[in-house]
C-alpha atoms as a PDB file:
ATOM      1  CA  UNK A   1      30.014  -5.005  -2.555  1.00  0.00           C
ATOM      2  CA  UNK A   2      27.984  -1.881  -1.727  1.00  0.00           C
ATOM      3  CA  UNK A   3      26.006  -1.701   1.533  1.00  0.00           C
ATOM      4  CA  UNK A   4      22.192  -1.340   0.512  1.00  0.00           C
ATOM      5  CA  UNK A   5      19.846   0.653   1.925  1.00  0.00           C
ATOM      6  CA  UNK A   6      15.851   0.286   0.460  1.00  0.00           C
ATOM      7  CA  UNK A   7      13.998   3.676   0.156  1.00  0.00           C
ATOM      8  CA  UNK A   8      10.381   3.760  -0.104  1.00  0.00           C
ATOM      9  CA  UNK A   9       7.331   5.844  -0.368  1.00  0.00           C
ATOM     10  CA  UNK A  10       4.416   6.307   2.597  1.00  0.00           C
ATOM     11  CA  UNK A  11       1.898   4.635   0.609  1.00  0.00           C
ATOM     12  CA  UNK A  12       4.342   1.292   1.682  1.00  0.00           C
ATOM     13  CA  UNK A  13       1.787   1.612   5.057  1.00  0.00           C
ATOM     14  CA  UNK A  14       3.994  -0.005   7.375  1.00  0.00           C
ATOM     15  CA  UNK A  15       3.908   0.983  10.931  1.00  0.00           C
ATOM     16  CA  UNK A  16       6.689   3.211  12.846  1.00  0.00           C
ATOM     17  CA  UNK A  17       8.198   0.299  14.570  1.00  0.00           C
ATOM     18  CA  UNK A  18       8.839  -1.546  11.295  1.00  0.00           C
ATOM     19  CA  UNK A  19      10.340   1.439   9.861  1.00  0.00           C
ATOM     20  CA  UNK A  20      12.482   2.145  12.447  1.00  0.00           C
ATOM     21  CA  UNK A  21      13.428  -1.372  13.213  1.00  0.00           C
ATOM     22  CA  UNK A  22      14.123  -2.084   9.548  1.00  0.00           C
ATOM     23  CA  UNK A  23      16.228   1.464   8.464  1.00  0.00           C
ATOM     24  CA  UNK A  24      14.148   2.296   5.944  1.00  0.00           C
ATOM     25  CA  UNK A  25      13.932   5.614   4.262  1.00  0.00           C
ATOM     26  CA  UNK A  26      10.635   6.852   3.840  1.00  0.00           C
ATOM     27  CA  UNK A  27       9.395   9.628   0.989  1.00  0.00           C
ATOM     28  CA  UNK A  28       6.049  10.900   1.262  1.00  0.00           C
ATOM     29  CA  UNK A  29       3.419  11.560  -1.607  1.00  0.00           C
ATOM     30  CA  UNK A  30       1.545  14.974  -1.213  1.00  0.00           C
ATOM     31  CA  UNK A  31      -1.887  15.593  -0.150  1.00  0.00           C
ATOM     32  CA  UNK A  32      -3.587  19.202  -0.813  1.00  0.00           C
ATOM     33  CA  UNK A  33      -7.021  20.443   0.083  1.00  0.00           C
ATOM     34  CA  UNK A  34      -9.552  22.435  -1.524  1.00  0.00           C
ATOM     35  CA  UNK A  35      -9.416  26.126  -0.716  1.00  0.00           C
ATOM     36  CA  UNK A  36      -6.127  25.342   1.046  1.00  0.00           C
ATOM     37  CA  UNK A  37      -2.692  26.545   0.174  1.00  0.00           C
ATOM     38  CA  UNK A  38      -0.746  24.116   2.638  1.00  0.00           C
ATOM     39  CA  UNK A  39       1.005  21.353   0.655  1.00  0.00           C
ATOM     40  CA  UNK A  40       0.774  18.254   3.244  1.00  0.00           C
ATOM     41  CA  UNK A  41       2.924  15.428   3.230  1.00  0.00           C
ATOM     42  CA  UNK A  42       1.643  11.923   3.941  1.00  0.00           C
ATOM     43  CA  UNK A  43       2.415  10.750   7.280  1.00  0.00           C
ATOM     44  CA  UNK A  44       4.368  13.896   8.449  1.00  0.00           C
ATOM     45  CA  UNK A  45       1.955  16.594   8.407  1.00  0.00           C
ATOM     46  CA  UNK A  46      -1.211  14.927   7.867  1.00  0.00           C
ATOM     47  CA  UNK A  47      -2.540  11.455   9.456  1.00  0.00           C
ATOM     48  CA  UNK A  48      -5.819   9.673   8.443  1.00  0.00           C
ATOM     49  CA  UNK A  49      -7.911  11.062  11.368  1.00  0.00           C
ATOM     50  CA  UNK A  50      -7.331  14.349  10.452  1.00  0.00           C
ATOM     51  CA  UNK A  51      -8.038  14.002   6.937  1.00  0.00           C
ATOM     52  CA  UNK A  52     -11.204  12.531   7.887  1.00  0.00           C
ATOM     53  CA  UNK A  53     -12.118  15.285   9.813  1.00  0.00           C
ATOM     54  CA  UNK A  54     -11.062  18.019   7.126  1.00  0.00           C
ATOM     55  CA  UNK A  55     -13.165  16.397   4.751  1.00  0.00           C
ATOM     56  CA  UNK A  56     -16.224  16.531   6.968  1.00  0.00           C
ATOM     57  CA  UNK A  57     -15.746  20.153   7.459  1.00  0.00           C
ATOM     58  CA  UNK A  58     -14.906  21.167   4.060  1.00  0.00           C
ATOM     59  CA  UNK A  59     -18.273  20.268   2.644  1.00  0.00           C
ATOM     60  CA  UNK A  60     -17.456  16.940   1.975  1.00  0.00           C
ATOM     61  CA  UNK A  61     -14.318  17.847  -0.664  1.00  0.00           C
ATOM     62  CA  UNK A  62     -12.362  14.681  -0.657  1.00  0.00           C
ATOM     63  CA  UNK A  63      -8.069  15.954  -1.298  1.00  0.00           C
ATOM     64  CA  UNK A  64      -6.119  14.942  -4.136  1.00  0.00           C
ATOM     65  CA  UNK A  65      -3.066  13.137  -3.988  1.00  0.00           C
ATOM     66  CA  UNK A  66       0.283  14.053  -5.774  1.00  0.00           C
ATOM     67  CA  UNK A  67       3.461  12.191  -6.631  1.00  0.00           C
ATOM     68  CA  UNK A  68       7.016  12.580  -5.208  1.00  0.00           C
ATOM     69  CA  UNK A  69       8.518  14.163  -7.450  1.00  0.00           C
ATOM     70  CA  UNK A  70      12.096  13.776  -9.525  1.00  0.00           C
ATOM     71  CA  UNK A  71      13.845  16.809  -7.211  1.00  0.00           C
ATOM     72  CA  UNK A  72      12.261  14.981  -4.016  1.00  0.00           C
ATOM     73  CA  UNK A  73      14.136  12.245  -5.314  1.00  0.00           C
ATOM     74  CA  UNK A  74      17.371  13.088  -6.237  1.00  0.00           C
ATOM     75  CA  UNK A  75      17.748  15.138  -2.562  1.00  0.00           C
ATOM     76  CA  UNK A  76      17.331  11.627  -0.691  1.00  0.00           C
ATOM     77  CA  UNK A  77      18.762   9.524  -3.014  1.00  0.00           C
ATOM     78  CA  UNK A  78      22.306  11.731  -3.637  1.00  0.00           C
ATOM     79  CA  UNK A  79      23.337  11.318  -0.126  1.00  0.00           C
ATOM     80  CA  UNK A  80      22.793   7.992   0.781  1.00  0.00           C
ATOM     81  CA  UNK A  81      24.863   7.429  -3.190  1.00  0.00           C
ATOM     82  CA  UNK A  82      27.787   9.378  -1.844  1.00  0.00           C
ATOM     83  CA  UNK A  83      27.794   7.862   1.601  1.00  0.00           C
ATOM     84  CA  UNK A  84      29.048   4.720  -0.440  1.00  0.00           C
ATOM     85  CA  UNK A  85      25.960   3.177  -0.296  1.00  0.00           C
ATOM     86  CA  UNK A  86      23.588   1.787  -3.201  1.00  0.00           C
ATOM     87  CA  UNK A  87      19.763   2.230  -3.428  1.00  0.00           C
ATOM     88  CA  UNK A  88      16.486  -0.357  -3.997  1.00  0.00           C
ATOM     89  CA  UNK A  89      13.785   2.163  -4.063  1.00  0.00           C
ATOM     90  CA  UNK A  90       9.836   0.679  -4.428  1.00  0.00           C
ATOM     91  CA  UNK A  91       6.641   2.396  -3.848  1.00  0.00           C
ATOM     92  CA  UNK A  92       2.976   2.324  -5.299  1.00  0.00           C
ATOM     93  CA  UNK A  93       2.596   0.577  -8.484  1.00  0.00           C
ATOM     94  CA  UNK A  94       3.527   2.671 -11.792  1.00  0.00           C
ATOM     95  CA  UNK A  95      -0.066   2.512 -12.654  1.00  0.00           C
ATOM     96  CA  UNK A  96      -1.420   4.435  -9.928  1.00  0.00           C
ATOM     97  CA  UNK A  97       0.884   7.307  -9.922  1.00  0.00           C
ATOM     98  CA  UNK A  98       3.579   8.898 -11.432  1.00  0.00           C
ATOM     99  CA  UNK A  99       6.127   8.316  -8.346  1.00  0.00           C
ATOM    100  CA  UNK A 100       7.911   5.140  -9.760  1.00  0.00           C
ATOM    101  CA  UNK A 101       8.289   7.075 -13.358  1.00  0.00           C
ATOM    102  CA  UNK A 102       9.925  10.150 -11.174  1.00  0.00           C
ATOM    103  CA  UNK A 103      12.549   7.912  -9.223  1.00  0.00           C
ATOM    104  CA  UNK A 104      13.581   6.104 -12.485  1.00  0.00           C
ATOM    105  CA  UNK A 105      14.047   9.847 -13.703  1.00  0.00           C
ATOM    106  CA  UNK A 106      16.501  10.517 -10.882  1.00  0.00           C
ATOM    107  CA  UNK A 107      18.198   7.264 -10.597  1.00  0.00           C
ATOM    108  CA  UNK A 108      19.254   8.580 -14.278  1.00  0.00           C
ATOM    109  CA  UNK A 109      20.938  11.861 -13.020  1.00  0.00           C
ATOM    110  CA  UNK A 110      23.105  10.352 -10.437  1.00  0.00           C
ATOM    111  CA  UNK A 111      25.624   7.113 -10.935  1.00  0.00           C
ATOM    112  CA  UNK A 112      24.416   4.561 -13.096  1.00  0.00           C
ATOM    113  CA  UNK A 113      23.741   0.984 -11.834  1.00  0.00           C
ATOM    114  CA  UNK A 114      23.995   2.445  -7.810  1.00  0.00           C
ATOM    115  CA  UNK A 115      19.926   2.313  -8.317  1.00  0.00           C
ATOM    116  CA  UNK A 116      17.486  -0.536  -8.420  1.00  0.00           C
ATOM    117  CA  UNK A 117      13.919   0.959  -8.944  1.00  0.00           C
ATOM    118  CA  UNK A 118      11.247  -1.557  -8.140  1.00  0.00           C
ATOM    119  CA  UNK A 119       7.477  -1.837  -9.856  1.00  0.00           C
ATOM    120  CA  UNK A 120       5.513  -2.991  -6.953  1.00  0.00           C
ATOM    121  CA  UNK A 121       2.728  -3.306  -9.418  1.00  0.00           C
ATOM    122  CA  UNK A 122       0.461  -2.721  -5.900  1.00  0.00           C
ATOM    123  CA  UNK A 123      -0.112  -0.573  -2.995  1.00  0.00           C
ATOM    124  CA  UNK A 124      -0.380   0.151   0.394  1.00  0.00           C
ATOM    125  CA  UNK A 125       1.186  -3.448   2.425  1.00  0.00           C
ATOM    126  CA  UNK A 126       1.101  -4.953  -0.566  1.00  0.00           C
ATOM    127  CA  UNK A 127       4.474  -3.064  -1.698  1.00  0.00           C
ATOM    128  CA  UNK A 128       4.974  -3.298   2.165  1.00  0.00           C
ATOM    129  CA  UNK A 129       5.450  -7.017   1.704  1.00  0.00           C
ATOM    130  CA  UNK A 130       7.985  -6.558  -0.580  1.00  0.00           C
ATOM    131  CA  UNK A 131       9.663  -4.532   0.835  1.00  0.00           C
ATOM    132  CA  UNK A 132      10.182  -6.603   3.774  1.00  0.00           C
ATOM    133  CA  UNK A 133      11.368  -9.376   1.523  1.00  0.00           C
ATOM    134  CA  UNK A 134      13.970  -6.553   0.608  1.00  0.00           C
ATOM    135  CA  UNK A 135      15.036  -6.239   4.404  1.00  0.00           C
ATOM    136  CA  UNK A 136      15.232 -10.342   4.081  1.00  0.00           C
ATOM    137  CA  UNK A 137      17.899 -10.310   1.295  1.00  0.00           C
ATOM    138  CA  UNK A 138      19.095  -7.628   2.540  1.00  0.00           C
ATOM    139  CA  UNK A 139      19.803  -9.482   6.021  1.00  0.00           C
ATOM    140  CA  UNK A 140      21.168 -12.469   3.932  1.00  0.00           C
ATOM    141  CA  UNK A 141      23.976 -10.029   2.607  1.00  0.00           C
ATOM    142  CA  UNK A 142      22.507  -9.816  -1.269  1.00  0.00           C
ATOM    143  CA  UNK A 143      23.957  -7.181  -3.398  1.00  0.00           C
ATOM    144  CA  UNK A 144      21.139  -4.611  -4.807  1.00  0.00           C
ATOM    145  CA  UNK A 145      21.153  -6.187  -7.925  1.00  0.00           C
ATOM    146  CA  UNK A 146      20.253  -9.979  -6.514  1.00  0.00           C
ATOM    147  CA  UNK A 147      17.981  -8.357  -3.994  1.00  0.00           C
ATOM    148  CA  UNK A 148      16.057  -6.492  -7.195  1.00  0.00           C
ATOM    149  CA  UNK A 149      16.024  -9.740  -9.405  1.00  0.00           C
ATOM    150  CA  UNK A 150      14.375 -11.741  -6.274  1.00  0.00           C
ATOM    151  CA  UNK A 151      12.001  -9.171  -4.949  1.00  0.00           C
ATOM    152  CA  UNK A 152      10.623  -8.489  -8.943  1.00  0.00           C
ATOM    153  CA  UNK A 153      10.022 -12.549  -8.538  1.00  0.00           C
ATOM    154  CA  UNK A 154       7.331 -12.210  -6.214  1.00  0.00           C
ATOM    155  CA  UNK A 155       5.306  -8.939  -7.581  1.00  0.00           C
ATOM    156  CA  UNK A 156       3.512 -10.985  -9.355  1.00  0.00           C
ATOM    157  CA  UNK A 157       2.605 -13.144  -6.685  1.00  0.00           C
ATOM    158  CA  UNK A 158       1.330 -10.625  -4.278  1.00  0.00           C
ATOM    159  CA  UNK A 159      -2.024 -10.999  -3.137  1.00  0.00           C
ATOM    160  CA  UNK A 160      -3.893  -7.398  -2.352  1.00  0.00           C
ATOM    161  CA  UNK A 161      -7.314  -6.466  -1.640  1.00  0.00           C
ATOM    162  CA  UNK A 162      -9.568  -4.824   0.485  1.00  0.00           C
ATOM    163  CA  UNK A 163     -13.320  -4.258   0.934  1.00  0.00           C
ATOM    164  CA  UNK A 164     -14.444  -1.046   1.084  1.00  0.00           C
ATOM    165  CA  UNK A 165     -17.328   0.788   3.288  1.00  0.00           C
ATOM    166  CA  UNK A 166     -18.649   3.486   1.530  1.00  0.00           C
ATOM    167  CA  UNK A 167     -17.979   4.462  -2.368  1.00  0.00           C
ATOM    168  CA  UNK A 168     -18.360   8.141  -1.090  1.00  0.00           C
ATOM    169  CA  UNK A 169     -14.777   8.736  -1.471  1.00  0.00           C
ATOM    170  CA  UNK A 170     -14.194   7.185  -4.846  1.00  0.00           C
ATOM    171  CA  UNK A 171     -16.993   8.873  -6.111  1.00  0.00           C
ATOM    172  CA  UNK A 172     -15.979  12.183  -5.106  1.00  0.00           C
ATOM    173  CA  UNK A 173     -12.266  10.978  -6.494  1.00  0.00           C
ATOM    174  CA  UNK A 174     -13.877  10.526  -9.462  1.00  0.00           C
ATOM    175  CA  UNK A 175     -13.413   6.499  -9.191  1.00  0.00           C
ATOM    176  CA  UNK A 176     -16.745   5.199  -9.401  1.00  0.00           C
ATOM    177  CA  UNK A 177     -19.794   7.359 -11.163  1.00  0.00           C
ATOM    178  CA  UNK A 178     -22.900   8.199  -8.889  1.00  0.00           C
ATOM    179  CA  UNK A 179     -24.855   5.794 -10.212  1.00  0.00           C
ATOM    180  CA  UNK A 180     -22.563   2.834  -9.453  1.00  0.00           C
ATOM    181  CA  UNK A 181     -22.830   4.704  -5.604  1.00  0.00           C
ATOM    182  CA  UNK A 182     -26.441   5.095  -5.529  1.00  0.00           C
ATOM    183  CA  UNK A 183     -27.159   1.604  -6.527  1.00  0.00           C
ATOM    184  CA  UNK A 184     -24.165   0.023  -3.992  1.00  0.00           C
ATOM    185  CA  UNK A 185     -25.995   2.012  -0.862  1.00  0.00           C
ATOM    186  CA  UNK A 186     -29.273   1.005  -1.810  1.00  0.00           C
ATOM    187  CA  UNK A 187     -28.240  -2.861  -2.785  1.00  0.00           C
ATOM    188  CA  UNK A 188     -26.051  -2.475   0.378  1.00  0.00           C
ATOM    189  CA  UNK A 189     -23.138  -4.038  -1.449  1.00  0.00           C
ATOM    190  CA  UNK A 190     -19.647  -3.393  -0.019  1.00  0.00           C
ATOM    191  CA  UNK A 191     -17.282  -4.249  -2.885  1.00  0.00           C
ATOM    192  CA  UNK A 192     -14.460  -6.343  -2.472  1.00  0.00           C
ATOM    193  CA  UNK A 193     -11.471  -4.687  -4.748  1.00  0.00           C
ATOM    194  CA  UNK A 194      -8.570  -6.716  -5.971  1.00  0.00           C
ATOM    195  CA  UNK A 195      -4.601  -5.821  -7.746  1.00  0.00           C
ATOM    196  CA  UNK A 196      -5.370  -6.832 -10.927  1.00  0.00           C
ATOM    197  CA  UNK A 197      -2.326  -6.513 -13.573  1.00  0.00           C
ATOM    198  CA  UNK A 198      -1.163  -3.209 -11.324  1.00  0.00           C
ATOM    199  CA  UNK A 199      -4.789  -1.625 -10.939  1.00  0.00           C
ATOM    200  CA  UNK A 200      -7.239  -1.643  -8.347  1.00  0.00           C
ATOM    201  CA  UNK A 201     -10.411  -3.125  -9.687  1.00  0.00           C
ATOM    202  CA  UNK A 202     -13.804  -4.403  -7.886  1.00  0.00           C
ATOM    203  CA  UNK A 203     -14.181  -7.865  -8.576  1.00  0.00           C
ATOM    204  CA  UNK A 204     -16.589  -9.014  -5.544  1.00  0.00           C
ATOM    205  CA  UNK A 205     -19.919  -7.465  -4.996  1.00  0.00           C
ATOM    206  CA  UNK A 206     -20.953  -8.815  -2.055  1.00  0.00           C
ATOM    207  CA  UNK A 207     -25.085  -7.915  -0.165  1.00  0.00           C
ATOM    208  CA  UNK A 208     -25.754  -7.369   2.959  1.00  0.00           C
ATOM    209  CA  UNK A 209     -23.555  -6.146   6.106  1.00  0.00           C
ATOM    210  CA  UNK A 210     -19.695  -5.298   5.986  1.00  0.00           C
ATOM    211  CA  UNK A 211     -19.155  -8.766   7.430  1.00  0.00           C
ATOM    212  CA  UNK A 212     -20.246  -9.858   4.201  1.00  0.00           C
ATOM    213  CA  UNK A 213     -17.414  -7.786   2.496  1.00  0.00           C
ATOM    214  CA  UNK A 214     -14.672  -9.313   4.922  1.00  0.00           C
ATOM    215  CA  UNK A 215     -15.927 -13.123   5.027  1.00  0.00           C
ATOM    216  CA  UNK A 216     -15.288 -12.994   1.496  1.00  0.00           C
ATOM    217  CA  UNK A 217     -11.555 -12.060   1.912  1.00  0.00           C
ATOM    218  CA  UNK A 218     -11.502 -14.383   4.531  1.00  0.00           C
ATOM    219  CA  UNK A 219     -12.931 -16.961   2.322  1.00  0.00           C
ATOM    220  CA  UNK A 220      -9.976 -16.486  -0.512  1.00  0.00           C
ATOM    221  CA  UNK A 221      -7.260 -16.669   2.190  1.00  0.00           C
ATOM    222  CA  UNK A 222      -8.533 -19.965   3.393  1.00  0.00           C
ATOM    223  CA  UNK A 223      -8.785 -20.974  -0.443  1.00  0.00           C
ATOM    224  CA  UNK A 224      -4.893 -19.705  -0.792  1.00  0.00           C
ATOM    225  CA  UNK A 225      -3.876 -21.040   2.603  1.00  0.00           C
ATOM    226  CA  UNK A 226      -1.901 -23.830   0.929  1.00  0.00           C
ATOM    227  CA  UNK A 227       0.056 -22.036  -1.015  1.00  0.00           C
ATOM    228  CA  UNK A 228       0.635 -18.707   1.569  1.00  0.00           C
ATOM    229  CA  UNK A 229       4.262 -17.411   2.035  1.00  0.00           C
ATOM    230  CA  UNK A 230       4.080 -17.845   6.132  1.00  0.00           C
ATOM    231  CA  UNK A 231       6.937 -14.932   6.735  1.00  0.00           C
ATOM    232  CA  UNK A 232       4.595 -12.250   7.015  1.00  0.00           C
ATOM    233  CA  UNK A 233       0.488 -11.012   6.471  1.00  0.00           C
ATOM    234  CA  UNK A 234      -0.793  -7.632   6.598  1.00  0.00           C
ATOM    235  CA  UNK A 235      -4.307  -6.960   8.188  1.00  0.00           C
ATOM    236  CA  UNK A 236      -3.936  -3.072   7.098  1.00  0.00           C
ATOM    237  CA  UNK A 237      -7.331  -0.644   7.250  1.00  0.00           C
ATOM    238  CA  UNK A 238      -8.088   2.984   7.183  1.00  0.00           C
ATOM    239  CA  UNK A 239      -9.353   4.251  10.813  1.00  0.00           C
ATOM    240  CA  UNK A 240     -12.175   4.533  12.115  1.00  0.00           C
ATOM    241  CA  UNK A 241     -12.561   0.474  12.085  1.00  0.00           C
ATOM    242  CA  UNK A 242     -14.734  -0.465  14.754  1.00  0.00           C
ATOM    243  CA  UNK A 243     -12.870  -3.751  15.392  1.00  0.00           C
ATOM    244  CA  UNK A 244     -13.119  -5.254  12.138  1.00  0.00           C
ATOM    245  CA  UNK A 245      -9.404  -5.868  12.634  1.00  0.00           C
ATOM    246  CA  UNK A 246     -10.007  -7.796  15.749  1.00  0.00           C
ATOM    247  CA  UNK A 247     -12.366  -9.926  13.327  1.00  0.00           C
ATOM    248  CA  UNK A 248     -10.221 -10.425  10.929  1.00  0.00           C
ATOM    249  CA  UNK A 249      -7.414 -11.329  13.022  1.00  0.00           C
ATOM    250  CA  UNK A 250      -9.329 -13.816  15.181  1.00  0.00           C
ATOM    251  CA  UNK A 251     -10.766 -15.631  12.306  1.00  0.00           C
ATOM    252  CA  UNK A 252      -6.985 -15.608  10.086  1.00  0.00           C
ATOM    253  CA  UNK A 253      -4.622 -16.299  13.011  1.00  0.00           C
ATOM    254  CA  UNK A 254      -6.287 -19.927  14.419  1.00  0.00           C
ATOM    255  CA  UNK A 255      -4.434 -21.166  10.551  1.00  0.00           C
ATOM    256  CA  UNK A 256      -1.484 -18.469   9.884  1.00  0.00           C
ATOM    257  CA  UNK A 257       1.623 -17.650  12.671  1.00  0.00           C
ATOM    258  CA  UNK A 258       0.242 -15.173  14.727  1.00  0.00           C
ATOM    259  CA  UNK A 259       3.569 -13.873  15.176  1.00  0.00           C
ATOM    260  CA  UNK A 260       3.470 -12.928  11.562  1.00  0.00           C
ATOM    261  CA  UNK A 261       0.359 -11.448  11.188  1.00  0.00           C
ATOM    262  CA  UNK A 262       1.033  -7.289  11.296  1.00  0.00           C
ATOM    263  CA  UNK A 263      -1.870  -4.990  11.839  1.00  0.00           C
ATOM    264  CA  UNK A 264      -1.231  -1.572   9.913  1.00  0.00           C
ATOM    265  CA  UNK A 265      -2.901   1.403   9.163  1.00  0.00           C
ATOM    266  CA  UNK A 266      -2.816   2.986   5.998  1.00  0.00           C
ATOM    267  CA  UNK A 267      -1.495   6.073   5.185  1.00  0.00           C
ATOM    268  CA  UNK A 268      -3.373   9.379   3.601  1.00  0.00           C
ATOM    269  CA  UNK A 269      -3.037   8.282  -0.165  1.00  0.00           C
ATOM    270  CA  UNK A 270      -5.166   5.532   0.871  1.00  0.00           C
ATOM    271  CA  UNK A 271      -7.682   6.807   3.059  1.00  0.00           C
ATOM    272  CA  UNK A 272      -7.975   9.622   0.024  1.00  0.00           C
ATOM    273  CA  UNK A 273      -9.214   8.086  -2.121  1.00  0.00           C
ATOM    274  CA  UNK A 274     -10.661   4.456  -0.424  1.00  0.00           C
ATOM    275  CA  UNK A 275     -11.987   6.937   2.820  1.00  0.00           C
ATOM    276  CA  UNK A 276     -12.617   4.887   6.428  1.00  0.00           C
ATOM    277  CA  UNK A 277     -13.519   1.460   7.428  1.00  0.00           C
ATOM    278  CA  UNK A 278     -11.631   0.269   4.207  1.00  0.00           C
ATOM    279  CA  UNK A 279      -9.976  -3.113   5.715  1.00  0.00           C
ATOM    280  CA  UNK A 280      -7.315  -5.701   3.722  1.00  0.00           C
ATOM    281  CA  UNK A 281      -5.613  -9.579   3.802  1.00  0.00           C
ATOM    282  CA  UNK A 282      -2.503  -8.508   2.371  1.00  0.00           C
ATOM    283  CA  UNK A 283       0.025 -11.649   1.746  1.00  0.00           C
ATOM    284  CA  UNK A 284       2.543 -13.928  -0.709  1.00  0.00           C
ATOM    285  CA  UNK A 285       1.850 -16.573  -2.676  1.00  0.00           C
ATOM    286  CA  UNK A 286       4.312 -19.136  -3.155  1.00  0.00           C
ATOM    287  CA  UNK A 287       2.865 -19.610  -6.474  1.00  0.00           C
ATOM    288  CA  UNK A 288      -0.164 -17.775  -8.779  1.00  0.00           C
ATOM    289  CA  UNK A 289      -3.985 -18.429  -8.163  1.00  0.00           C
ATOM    290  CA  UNK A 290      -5.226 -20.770 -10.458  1.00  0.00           C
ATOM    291  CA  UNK A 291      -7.706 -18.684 -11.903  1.00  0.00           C
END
């Protein structure tokens, strides 16, 4: 059997240490500027703080993202192949971007059944948590093929949201129309938005302050508490957070292993298009919500 190593993409969101500590290969998506030529790479040329700052002094002109694409692919996948080794690649859900589609597309130009090619049907630590289920099997000497068949188990079962500060940047991504801005700002509503069937859609609308927005989260968790995979939680945001993390964490960790609870911040495909103060509970279920 095949040593395994697990490739995935920066919008994964997991920190340095957990990269490192975990030998993970790690592709970034693209991030380009109006009225700039430079073709940044998440997490390499480009962190959130800087984005933030771009944007501010471009006018306001939030970037777009762009996939990895299928030559991207086959460059880091070829040598790890030859090296003797086989692949599990995941990344942000095939519904969000065309980066799954492009690794399937190289996994087909090199050796077949050497590469497993994951649908995290999510993003950011959502597909983070799956991937550290990966690094579990993994550990537990599972070939690529068992780790693939447990890991697509639990996609479904994934549990990602955040609440979101502003609807500037989705706006200007061309996410939510002015009107639905206009009338969030002057309701102050900070929408809670959910993985629903691989998309990202609003499905809490909460008034008043952004400790409206995160008390709701909070209030699912403690609904899902019983039925919580305890090996890991995300707490994962977008900069410029002002200690909501610190909240979150001190409300979440007096019922939840502190040990497992992972603070994170997202990478630039996030903060593109969610912008700062965006804040998640990221975690497993052991099985699905009732409703």
């Amino acid at each position: 059997m095949n040593e395994v190593q697990i490739v995935v993409d920066s919008t994964v969101d997991l920190s340095p240490e957990m990269v490192k500590e975990n030998n993970l290969i790690v592709l970034p998506l693209h991030v380009a500027f109006k009225d700039d030529v430079r073709d940044y790479k998440d997490g390499i040329d480009i962190k959130a703080e800087e984005l933030y700052n771009k944007v501010e002094k471009n006018g306001g002109f939030t970037p777009k993202t762009g996939a990895v694409n299928v030559a991207e692919f086959v460059k880091a996948f070829k040598p790890i192949i030859d090296s003797g080794k086989d692949i599990i690649f995941t990344g942000i859900g095939a519904k969000l971007s065309s980066t799954y589609q492009n690794a399937v597309l190289a996994s087909k130009e090199l050796p077949e059944g050497r590469i497993k090619v994951l649908d995290s049907g999510s993003l950011s630590t959502g597909t983070g948590l799956l991937v550290m289920k990966m690094v579990k099997f993994k550990n537990e000497g599972k070939s690529v093929s068992e780790i693939y068949d447990e890991v697509s188990k639990l996609v479904p079962l994934v549990s990602t949201k955040f609440c979101i500060d502003t609807l500037t940047y989705l706006f200007k991504g061309g996410r939510c129309s002015g009107m639905t801005m206009i009338v969030a700002h002057a309701l102050h509503i900070h929408p809670v938005a959910k993985m629903i069937d691989g998309k990202l859609v609003v499905y809490k609308k909460p008034r008043g302050g952004y400790e409206k927005a995160m008390d709701a989260q909070i209030e699912e968790f403690m609904e899902d508490l019983p039925n919580i995979d305890k090996d890991c939680l995300f707490i994962t945001h977008s900069g410029r957070i002002d200690g909501c993390d610190k909240y979150i964490f001190d409300k979440i960790s007096k019922f939840y292993p502190k040990e497992n609870i992972h603070i994170t911040e997202a990478g630039c495909t996030v903060c593109s298009h969610c912008g700062p103060k965006t804040i998640g509970i990221l975690y497993i279920l052991t099985k699905p919500r009732a409703n």
